[in-house]
N, C-alpha and C. Protein backbone atom coordinates (compact mmCIF):
# COMPACT_ATOMS: atom_id res chain seq x y z
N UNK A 1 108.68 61.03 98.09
CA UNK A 1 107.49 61.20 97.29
C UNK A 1 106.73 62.38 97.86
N UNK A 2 106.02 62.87 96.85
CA UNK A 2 105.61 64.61 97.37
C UNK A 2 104.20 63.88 97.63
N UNK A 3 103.43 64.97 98.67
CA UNK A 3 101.89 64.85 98.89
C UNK A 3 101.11 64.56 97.50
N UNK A 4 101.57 65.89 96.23
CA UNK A 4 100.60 65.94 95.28
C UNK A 4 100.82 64.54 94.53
N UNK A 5 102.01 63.40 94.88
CA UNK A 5 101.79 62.58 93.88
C UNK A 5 101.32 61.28 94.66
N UNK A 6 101.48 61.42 95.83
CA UNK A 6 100.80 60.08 96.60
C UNK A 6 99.69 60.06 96.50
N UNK A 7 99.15 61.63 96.87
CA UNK A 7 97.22 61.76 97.03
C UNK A 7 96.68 60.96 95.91
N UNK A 8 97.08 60.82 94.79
CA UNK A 8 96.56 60.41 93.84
C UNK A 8 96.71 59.05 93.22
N UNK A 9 97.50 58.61 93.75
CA UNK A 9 97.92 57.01 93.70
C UNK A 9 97.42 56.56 95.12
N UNK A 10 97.17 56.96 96.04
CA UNK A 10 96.43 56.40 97.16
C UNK A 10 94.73 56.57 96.65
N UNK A 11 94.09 57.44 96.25
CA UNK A 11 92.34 57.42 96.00
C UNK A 11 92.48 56.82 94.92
N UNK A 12 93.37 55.98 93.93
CA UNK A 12 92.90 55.21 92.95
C UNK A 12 93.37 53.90 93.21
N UNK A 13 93.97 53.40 94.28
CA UNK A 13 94.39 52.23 94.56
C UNK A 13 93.21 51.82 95.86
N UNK A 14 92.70 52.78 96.28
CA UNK A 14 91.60 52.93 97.09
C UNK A 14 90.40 52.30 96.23
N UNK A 15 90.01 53.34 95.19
CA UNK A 15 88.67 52.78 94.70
C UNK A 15 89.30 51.35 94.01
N UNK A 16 89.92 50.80 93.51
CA UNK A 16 90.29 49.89 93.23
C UNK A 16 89.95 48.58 94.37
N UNK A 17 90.62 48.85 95.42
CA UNK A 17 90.34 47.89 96.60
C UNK A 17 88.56 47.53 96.91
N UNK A 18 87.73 48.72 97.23
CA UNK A 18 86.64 48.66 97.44
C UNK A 18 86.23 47.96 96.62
N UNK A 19 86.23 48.33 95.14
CA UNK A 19 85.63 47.68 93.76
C UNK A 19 86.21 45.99 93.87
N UNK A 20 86.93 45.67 94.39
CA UNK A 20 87.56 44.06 94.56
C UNK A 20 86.95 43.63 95.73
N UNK A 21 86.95 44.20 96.84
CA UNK A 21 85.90 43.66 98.18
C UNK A 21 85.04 43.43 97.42
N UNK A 22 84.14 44.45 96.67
CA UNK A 22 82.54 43.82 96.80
C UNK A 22 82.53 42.90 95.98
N UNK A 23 83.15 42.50 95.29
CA UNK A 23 82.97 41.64 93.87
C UNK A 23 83.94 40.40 94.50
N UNK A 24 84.07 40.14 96.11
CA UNK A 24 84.26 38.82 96.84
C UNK A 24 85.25 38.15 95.70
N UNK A 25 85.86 38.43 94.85
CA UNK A 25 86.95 37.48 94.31
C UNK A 25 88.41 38.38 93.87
N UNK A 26 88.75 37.89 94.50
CA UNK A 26 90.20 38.80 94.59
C UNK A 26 91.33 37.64 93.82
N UNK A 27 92.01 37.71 93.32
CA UNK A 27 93.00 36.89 92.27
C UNK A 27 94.44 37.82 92.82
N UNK A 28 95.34 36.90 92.51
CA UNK A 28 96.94 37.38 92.43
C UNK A 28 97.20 39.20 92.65
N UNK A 29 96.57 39.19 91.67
CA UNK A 29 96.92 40.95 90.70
C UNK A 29 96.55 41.50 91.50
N UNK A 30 95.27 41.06 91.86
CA UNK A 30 94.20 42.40 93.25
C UNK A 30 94.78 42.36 94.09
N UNK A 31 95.23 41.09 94.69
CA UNK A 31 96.44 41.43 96.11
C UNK A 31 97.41 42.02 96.01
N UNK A 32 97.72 42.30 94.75
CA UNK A 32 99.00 42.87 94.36
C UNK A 32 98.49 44.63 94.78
N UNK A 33 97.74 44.87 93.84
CA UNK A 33 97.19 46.13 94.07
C UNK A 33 96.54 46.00 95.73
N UNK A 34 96.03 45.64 96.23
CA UNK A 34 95.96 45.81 97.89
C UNK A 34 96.87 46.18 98.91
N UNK A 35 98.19 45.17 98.40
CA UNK A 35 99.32 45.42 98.56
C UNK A 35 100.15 47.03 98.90
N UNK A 36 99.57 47.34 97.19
CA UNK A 36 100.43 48.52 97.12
C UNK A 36 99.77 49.76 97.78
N UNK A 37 98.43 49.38 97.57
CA UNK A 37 97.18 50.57 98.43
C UNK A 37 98.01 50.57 100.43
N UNK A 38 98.07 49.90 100.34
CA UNK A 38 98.41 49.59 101.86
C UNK A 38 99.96 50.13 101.90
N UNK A 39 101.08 50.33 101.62
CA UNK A 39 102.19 50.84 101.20
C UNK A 39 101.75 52.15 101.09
N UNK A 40 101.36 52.69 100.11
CA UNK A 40 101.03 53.91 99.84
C UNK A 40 100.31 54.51 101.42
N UNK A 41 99.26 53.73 101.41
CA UNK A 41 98.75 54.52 103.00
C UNK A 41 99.87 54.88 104.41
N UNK A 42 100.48 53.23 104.21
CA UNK A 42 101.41 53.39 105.42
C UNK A 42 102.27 54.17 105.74
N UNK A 43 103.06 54.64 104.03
CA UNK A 43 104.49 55.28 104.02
C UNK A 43 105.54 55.16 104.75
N UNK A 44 105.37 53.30 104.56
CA UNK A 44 106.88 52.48 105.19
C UNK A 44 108.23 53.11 104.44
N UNK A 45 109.20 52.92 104.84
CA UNK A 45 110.38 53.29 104.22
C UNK A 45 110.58 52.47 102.97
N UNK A 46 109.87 51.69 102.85
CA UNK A 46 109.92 50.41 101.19
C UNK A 46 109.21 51.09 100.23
N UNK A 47 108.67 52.21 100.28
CA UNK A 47 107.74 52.82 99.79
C UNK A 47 108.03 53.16 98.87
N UNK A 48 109.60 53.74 98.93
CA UNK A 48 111.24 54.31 97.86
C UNK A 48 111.36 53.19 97.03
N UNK A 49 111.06 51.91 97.13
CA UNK A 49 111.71 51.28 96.68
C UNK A 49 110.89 50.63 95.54
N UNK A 50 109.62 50.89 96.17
CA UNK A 50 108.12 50.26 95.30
C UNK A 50 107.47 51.46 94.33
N UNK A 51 107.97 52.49 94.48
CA UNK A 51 107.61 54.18 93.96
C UNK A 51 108.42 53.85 92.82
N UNK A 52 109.43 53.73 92.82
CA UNK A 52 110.86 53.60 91.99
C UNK A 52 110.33 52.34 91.04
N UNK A 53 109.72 51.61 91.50
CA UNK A 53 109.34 50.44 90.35
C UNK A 53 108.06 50.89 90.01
N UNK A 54 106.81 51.46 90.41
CA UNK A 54 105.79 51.57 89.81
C UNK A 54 105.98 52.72 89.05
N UNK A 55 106.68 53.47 89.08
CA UNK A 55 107.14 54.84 87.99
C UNK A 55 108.06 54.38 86.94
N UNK A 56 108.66 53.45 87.08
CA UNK A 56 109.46 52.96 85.83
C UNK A 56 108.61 51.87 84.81
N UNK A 57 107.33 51.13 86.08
CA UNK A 57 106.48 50.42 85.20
C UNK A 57 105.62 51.05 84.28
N UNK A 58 105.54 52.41 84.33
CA UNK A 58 104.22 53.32 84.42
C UNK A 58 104.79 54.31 83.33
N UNK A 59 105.79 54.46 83.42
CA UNK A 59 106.86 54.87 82.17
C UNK A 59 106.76 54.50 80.93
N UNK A 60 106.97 52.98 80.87
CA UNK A 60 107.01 52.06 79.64
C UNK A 60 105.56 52.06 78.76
N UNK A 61 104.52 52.48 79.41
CA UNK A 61 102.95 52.80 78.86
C UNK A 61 103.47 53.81 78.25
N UNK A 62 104.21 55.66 78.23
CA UNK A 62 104.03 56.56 77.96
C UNK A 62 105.66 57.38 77.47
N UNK A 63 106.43 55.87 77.33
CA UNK A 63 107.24 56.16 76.56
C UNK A 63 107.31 56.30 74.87
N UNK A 64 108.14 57.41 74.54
CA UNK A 64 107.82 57.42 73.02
C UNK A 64 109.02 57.41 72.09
């Protein structure tokens, strides 16, 4: 994964997280997205593997 496409999936999985702290109720989905904020920051080697599914999920919105 290149810099220009992480930077930008890391500051929106970011404001995402903050916006779920303050609002003290976090559900399934938000951990999910916490999850992936934390992946993205770490740039574990699973990272390939979770990139590869959120671009194919992310696909199906902007397929035509």
């Amino acid at each position: 994964m290149s810099e220009n496409t992480a930077i930008p999936l890391v500051v929106v999985f970011g404001l995402i997280t903050i916006l779920l702290i303050r609002s003290r109720d976090v559900r399934w989905w938000q951990a999910l997205v916490i999850a992936l904020f934390g992946v993205y920051i770490g740039q574990t080697p699973f990272l390939f593997t979770i990139n590869s599914f959120v671009t194919w999920f992310l696909s199906g919105f902007t397929h035509t």
